[in-house]
C-alpha atoms as a PDB file:
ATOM      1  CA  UNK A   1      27.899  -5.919  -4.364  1.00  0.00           C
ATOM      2  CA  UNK A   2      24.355  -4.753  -4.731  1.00  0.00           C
ATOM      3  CA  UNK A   3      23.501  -1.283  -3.412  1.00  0.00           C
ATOM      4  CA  UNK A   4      20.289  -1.038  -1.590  1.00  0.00           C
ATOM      5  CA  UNK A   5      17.901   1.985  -1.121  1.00  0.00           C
ATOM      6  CA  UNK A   6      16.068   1.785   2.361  1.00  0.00           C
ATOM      7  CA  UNK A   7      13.088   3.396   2.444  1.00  0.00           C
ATOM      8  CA  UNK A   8      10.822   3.786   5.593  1.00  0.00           C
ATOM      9  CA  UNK A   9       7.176   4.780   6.099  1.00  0.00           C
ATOM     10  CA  UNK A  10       5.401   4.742   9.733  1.00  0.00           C
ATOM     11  CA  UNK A  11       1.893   6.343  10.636  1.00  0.00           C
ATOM     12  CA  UNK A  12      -0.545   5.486  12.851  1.00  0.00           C
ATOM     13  CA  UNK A  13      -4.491   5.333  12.391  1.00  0.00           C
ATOM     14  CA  UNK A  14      -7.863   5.615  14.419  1.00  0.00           C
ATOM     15  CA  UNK A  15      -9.707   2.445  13.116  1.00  0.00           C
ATOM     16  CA  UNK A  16     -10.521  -1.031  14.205  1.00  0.00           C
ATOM     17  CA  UNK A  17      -8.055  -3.805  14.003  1.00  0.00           C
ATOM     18  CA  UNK A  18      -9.374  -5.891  10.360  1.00  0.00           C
ATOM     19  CA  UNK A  19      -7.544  -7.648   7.506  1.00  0.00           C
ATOM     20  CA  UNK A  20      -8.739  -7.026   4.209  1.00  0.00           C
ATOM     21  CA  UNK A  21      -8.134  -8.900   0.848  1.00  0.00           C
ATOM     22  CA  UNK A  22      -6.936 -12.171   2.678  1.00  0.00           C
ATOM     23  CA  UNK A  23      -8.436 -15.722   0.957  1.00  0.00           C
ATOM     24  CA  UNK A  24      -8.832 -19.241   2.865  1.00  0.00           C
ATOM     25  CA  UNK A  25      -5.697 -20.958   3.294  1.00  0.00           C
ATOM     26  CA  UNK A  26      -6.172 -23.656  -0.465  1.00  0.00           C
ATOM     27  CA  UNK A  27      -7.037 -26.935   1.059  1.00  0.00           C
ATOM     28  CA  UNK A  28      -4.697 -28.718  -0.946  1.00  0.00           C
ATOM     29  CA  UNK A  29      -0.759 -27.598  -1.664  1.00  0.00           C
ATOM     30  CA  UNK A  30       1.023 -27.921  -4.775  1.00  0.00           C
ATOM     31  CA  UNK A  31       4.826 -28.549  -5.186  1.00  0.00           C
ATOM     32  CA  UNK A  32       6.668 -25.919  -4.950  1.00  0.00           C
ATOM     33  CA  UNK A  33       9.819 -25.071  -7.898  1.00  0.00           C
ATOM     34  CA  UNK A  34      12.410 -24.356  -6.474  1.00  0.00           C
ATOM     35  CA  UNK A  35      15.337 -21.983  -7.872  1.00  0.00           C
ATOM     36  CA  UNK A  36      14.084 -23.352 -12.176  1.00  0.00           C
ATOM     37  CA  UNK A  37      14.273 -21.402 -14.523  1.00  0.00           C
ATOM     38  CA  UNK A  38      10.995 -22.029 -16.236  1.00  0.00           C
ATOM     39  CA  UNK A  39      10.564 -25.185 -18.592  1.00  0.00           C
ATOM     40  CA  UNK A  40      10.755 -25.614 -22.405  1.00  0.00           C
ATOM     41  CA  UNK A  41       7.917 -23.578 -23.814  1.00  0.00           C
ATOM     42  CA  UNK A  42       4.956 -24.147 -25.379  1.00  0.00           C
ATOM     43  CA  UNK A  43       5.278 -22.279 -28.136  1.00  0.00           C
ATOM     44  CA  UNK A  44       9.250 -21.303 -29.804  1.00  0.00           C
ATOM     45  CA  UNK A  45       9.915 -17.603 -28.431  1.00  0.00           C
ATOM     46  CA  UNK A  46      10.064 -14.512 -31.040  1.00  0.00           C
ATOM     47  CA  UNK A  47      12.320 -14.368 -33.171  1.00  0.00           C
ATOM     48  CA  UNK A  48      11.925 -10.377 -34.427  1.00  0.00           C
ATOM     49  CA  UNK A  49       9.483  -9.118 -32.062  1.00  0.00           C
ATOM     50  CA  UNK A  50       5.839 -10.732 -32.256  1.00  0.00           C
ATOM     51  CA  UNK A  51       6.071 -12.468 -35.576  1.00  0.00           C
ATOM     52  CA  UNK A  52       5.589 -15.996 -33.573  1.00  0.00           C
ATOM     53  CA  UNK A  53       3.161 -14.336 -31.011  1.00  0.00           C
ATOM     54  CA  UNK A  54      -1.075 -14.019 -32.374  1.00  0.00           C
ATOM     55  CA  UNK A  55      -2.441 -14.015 -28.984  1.00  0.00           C
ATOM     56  CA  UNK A  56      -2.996 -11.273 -26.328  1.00  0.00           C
ATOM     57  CA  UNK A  57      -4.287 -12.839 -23.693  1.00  0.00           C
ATOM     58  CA  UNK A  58      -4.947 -16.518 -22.776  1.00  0.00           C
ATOM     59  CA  UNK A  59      -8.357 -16.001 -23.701  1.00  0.00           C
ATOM     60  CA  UNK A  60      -7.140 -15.495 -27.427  1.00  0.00           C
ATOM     61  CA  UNK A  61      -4.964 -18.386 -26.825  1.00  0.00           C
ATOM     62  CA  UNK A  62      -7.939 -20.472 -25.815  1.00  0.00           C
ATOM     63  CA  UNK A  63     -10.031 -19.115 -28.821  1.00  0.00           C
ATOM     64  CA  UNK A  64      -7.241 -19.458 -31.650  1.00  0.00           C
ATOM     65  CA  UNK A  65      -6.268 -23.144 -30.500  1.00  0.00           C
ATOM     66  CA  UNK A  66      -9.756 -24.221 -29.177  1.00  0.00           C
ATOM     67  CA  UNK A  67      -7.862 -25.651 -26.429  1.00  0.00           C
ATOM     68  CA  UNK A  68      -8.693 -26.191 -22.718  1.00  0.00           C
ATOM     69  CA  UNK A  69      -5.162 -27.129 -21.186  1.00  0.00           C
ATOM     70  CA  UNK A  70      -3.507 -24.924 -19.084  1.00  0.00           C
ATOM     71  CA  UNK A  71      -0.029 -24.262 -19.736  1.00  0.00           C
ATOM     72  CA  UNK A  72       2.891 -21.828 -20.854  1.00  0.00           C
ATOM     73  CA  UNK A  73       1.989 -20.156 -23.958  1.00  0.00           C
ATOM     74  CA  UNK A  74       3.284 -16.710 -25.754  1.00  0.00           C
ATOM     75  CA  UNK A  75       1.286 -13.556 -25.356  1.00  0.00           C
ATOM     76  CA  UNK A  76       1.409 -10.119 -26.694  1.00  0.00           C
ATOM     77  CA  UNK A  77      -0.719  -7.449 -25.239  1.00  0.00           C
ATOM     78  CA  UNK A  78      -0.426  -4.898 -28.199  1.00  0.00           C
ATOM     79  CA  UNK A  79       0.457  -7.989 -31.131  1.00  0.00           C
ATOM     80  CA  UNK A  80       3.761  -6.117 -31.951  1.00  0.00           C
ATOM     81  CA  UNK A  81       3.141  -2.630 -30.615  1.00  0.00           C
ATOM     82  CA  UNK A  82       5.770  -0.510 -29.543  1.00  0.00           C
ATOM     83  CA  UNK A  83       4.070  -0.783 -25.928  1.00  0.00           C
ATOM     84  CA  UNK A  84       4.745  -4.480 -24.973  1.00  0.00           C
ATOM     85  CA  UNK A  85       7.287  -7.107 -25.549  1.00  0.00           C
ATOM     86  CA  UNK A  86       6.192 -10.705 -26.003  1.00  0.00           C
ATOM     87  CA  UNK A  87       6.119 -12.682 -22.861  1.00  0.00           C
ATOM     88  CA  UNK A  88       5.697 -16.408 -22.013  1.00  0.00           C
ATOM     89  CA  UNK A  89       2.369 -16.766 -19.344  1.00  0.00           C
ATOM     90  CA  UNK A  90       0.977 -20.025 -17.398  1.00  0.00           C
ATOM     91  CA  UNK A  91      -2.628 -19.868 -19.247  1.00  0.00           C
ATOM     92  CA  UNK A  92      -4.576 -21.279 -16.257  1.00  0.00           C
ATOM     93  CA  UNK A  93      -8.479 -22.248 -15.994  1.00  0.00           C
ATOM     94  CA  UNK A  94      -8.479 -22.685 -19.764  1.00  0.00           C
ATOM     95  CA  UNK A  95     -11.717 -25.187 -19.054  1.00  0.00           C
ATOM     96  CA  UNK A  96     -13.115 -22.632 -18.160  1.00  0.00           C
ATOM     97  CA  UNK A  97     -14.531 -19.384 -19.745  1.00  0.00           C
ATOM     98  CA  UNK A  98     -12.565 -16.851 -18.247  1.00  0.00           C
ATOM     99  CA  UNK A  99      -8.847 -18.192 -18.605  1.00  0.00           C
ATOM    100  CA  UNK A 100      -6.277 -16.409 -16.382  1.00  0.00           C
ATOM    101  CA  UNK A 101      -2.577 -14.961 -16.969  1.00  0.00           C
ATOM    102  CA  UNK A 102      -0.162 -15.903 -13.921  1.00  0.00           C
ATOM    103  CA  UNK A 103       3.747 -15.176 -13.867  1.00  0.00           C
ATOM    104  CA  UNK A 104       5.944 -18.027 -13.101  1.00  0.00           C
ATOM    105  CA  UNK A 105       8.676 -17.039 -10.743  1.00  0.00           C
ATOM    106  CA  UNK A 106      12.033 -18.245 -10.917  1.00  0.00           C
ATOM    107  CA  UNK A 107      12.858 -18.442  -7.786  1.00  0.00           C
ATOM    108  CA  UNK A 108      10.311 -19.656  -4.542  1.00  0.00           C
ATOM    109  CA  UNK A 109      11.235 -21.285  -1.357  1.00  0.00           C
ATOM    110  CA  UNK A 110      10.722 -24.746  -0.154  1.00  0.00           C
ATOM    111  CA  UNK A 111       7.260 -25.513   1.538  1.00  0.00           C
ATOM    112  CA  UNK A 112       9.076 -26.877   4.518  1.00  0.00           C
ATOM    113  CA  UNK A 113      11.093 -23.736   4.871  1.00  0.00           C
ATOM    114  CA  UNK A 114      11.058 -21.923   8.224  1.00  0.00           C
ATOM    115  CA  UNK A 115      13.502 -18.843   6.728  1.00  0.00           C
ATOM    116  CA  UNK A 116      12.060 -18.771   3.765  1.00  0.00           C
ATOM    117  CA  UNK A 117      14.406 -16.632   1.021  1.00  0.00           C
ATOM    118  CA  UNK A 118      12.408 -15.969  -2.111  1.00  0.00           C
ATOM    119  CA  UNK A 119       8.516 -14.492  -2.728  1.00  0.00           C
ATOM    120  CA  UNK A 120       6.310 -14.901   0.718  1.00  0.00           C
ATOM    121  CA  UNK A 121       4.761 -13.267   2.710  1.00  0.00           C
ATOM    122  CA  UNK A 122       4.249 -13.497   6.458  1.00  0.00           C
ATOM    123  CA  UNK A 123       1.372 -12.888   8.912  1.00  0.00           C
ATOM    124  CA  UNK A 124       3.144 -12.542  12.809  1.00  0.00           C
ATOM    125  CA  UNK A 125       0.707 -12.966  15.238  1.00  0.00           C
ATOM    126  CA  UNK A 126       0.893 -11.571  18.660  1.00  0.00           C
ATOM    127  CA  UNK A 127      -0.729 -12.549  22.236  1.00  0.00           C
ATOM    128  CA  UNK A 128      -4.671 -11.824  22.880  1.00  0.00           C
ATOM    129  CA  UNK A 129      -5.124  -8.716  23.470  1.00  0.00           C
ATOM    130  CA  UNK A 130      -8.719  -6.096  22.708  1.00  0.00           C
ATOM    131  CA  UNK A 131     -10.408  -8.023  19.859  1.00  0.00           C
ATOM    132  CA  UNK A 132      -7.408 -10.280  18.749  1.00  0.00           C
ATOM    133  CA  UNK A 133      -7.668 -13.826  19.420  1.00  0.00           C
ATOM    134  CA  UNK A 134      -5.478 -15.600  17.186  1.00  0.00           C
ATOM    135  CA  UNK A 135      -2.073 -16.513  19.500  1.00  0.00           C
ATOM    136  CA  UNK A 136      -0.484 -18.871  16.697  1.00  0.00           C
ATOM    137  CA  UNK A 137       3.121 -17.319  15.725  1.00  0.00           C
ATOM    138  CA  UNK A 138       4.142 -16.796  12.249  1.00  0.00           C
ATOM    139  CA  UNK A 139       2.003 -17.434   9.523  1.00  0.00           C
ATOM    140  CA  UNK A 140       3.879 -17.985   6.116  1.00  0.00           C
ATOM    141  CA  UNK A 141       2.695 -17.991   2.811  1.00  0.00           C
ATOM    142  CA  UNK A 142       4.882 -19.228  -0.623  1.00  0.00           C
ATOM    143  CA  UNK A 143       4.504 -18.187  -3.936  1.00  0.00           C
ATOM    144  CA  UNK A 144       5.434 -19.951  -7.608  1.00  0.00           C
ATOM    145  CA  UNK A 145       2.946 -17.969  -9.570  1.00  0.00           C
ATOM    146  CA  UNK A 146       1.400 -14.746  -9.559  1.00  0.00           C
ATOM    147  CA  UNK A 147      -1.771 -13.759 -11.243  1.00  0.00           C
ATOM    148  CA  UNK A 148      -0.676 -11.161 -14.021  1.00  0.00           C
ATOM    149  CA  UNK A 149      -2.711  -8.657 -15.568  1.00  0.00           C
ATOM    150  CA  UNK A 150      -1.120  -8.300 -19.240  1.00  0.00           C
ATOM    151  CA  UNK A 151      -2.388  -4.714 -19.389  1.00  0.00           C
ATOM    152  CA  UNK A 152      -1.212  -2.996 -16.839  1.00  0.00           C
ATOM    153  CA  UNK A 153       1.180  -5.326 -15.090  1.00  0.00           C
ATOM    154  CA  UNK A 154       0.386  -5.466 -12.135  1.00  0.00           C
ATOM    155  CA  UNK A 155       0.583  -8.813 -10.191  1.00  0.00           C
ATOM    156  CA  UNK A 156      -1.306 -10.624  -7.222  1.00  0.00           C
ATOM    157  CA  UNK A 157      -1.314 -13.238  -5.336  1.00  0.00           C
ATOM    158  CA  UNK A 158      -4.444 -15.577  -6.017  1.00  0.00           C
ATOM    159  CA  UNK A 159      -4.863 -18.937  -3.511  1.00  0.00           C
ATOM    160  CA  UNK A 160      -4.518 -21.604  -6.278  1.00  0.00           C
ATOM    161  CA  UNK A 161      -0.465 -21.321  -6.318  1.00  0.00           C
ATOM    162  CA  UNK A 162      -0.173 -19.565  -2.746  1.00  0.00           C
ATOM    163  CA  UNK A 163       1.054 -22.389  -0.065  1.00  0.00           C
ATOM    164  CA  UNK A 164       2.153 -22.247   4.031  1.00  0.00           C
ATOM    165  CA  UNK A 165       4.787 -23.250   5.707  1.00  0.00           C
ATOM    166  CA  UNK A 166       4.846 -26.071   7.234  1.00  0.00           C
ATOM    167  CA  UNK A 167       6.527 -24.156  10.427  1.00  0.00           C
ATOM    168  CA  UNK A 168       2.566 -22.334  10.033  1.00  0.00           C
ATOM    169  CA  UNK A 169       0.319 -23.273  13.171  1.00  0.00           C
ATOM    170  CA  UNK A 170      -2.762 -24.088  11.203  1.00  0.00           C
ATOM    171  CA  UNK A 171      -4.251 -26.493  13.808  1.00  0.00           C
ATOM    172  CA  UNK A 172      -4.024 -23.142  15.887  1.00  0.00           C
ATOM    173  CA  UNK A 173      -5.680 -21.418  13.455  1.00  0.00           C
ATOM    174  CA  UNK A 174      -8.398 -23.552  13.227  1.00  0.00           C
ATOM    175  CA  UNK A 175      -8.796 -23.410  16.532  1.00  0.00           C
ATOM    176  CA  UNK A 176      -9.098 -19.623  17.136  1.00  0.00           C
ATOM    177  CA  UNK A 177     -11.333 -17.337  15.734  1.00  0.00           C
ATOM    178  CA  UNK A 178     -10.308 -14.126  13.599  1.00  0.00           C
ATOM    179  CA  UNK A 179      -7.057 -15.471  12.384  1.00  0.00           C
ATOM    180  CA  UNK A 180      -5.703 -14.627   9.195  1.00  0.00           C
ATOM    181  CA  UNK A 181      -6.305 -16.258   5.608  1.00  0.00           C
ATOM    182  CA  UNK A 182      -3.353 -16.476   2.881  1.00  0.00           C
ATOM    183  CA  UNK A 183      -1.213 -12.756   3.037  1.00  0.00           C
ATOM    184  CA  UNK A 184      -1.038 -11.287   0.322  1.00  0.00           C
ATOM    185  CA  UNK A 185       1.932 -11.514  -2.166  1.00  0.00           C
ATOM    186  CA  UNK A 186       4.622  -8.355  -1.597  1.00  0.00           C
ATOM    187  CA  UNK A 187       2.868  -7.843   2.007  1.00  0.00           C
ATOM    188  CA  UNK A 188       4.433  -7.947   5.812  1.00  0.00           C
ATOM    189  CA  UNK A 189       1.828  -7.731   7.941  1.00  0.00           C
ATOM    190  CA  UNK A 190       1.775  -8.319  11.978  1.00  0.00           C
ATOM    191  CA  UNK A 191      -0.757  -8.289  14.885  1.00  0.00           C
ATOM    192  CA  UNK A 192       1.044  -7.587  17.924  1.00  0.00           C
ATOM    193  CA  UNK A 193       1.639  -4.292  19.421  1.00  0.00           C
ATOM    194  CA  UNK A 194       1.528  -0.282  18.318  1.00  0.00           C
ATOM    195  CA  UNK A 195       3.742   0.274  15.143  1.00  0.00           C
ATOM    196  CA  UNK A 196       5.125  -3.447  15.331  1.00  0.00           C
ATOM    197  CA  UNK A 197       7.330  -3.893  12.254  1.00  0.00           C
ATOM    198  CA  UNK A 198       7.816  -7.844  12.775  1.00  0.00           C
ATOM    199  CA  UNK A 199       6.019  -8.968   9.780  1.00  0.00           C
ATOM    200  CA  UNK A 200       8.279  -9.962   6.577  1.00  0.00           C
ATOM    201  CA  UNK A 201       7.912 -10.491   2.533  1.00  0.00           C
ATOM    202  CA  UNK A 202      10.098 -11.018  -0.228  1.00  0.00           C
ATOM    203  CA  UNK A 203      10.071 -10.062  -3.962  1.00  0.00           C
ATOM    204  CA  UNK A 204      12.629 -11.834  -5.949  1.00  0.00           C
ATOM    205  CA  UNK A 205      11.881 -11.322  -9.999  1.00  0.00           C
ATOM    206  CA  UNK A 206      15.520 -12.969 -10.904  1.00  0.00           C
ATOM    207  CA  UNK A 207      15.443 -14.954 -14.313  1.00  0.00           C
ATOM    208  CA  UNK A 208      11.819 -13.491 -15.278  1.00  0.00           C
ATOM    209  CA  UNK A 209      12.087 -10.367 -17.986  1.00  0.00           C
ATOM    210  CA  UNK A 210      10.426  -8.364 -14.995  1.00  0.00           C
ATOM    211  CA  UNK A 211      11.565  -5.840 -12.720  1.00  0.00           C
ATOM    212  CA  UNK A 212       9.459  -3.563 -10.190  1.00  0.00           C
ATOM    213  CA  UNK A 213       8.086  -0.527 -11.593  1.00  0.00           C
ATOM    214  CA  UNK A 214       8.467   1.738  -8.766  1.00  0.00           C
ATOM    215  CA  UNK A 215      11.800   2.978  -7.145  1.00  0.00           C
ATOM    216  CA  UNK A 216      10.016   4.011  -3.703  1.00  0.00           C
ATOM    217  CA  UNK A 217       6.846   3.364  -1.125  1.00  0.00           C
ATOM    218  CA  UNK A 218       4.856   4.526  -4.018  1.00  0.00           C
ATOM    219  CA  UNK A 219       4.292   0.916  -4.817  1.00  0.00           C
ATOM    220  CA  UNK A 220       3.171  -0.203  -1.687  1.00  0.00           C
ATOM    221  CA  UNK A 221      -0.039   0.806   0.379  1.00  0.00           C
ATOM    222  CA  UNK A 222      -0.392   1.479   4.169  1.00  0.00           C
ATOM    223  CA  UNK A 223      -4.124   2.608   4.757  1.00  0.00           C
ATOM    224  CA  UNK A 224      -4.243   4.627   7.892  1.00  0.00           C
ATOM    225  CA  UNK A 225      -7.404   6.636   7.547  1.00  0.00           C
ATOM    226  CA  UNK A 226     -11.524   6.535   8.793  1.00  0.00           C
ATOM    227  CA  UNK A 227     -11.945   5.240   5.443  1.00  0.00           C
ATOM    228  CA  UNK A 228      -9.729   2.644   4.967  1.00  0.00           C
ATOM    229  CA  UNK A 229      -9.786  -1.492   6.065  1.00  0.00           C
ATOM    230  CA  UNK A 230      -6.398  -1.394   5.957  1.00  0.00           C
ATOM    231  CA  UNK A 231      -4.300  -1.812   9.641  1.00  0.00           C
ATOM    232  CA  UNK A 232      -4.188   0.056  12.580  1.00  0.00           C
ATOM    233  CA  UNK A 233      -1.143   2.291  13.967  1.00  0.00           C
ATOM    234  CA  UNK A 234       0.852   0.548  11.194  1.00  0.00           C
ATOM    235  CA  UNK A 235       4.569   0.602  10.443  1.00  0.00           C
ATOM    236  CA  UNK A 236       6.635  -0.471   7.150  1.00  0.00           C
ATOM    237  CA  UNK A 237       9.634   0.044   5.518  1.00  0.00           C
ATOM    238  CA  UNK A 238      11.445  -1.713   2.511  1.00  0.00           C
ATOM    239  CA  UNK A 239      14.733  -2.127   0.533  1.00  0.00           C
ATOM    240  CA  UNK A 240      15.022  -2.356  -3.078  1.00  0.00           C
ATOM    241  CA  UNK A 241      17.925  -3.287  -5.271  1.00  0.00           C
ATOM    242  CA  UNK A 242      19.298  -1.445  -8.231  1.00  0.00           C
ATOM    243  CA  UNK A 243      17.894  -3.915 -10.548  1.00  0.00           C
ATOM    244  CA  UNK A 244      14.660  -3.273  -9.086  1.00  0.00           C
ATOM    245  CA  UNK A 245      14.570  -7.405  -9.068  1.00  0.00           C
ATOM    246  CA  UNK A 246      14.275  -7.746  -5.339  1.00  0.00           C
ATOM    247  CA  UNK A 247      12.504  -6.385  -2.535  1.00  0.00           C
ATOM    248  CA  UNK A 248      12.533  -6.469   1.150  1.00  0.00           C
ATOM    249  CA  UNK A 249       9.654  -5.663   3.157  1.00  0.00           C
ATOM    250  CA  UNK A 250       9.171  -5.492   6.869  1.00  0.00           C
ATOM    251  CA  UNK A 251       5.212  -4.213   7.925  1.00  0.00           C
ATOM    252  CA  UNK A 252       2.858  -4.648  10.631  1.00  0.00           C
ATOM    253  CA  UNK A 253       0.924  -2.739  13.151  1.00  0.00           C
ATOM    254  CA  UNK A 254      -1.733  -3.802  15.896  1.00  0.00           C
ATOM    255  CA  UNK A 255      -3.354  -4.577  13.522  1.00  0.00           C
ATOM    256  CA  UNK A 256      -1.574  -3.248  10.406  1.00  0.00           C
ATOM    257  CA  UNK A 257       0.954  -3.956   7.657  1.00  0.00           C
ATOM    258  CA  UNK A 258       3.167  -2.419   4.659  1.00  0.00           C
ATOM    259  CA  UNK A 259       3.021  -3.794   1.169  1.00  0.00           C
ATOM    260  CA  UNK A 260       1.407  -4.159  -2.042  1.00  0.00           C
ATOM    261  CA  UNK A 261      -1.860  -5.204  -0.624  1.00  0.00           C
ATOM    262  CA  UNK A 262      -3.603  -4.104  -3.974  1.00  0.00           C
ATOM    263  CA  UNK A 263      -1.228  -5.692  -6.441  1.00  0.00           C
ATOM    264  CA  UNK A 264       2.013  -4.942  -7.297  1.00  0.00           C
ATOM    265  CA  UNK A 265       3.314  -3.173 -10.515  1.00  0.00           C
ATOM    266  CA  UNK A 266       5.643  -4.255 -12.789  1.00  0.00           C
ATOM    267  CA  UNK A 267       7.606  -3.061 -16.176  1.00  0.00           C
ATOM    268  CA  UNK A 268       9.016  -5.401 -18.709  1.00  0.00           C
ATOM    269  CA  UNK A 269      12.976  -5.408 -19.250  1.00  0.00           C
ATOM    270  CA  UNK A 270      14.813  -4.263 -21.651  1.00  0.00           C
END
C-alpha cells in the first residue's frame, strides 16, 4: 500500500479576481491514449549510456536528419554527461523552425470521462457573484503530452495536446463572458466562494523514467500578494506518493487556485 504525505497550504490575498496563463480551449481534439505505454521508437534506445543518442534537443534532431516529421526520437541534453540520461521525446512542429520537446504520458483519461483518474486539471465554477459571470460547472481539461524543457525539466501544459471533457459546458462558456481557457497542467483551480478548495488535478508519471522533483508545496505556486495575477483568498493542498509518481491536488479560491501554474519540475529516474 502506498503511503501518502498530505501537505496543506491556505492564505488569503487583497487582489482582484483574474486567471493568468490560461490558453483558448484548441478548436479541434485529438484522441486521447489511454493507459499505453508509449509505442516502438524511433530510434533503438541506448545501449551504454548515449552511444545511440547525437541529438540534444529536437532542434538537433531536425538539423542532423534534415527532417520535418514530428515524432518520438532519442535526446540527450549533455550527449553522455554525467548530468542527464537519454530520454525518448515527441519532436513536435519539426516544419517548423523552432521544433518543440513534449513528454508522452503513460497514462491519461478518456475524453468522455466525467471522473477523470490520470493528468487533468479542473476549473469549478461557482454562481455570479462581484465580477464573475461564468455559471457553467466543472471545467475539465486532459492531458497526453506535456511540453518538456530538456534543460531544466520542467513541464507544461501547451493547448495542442490539452483536451475537455465532454461533461465541460462549453456552449455555456461561449455564452458568458470571463470564463476560463484550458487550466493549466498540475493546477486545481475554482471560482466560487472565500478559500473554496473544490477544484481538482492529477499527476500520474507511471511508466515514464520521471518522477516529481519536489517532496512538498515547494513545487507548486499560490500567488497571494499586490503583485501577483495569481487568485484571490486562495486555498490548496496536495498528496504525493513515495515514488513521487503521483500527485493529488485540490486548489481554488474566489478566484484562486493551488498548483504548478508556472510549470512543473521534474528529475529523471534512476
Amino acid at each position: 500500500m502506498r503511503h501518502l504525505l498530505l501537505l496543506s497550504v491556505a492564505a488569503c490575498g487583497n487582489i482582484a479576481p483574474t486567471t493568468p496563463g490560461h490558453e483558448p480551449a484548441p478548436d479541434a481534439s485529438p484522441p486521447p491514449v489511454i493507459d499505453a505505454p508509449a509505442a516502438d521508437t524511433a530510434m533503438p534506445p541506448p545501449v551504454d549510456g548515449a552511444t545511440q543518442v547525437l541529438d540534444r534537443s529536437c532542434a538537433e534532431v531536425k538539423a542532423r536528419l534534415a527532417t520535418s516529421t514530428d515524432g518520438r526520437y532519442w535526446i540527450d541534453p549533455d550527449l553522455g554527461g554525467a548530468s542527464y540520461k537519454p530520454f525518448e521525446v515527441w519532436c513536435g512542429e519539426m516544419a517548423t523552425a523552432t521544433p518543440h520537446e513534449y513528454l508522452e504520458l503513460a497514462h491519461t483519461s478518456q475524453a468522455s470521462d466525467s471522473s477523470p483518474a490520470s493528468n487533468y486539471s479542473t476549473y469549478a465554477m461557482g454562481a455570479p457573484h462581484a465580477s464573475w459571470t461564468c455559471p457553467c460547472g466543472v471545467a475539465t481539461t486532459l492531458y497526453s503530452k506535456l511540453r518538456i524543457d530538456p534543460v531544466s525539466l520542467t513541464v507544461s501544459g501547451p493547448a495542442p495536446f490539452a483536451v475537455y471533457t465532454s461533461s465541460t459546458d462549453l456552449a455555456c462558456m461561449q455564452a458568458h463572458s470571463g470564463c476560463p481557457g484550458i487550466t493549466p497542467y498540475a493546477t486545481a483551480e475554482s471560482c466560487v466562494t472565500n478559500y473554496d478548495a473544490s477544484g481538482r488535478a492529477n499527476v500520474d508519471l507511471r511508466d515514464v523514467p520521471f518522477h516529481v522533483a519536489g517532496t512538498d508545496t515547494s513545487m507548486f505556486k499560490k500567488n497571494e500578494d499586490f503583485n501577483s495575477a495569481w487568485g484571490f483568498t486562495s486555498a490548496g493542498a496536495a498528496t504525493i506518493d513515495t515514488d513521487r509518481k503521483i500527485v493529488g491536488l485540490t486548489g481554488g479560491g474566489d478566484c484562486g487556485g493551488f498548483g504548478a501554474v508556472t510549470g512543473l519540475v521534474l528529475a529523471q529516474d534512476l
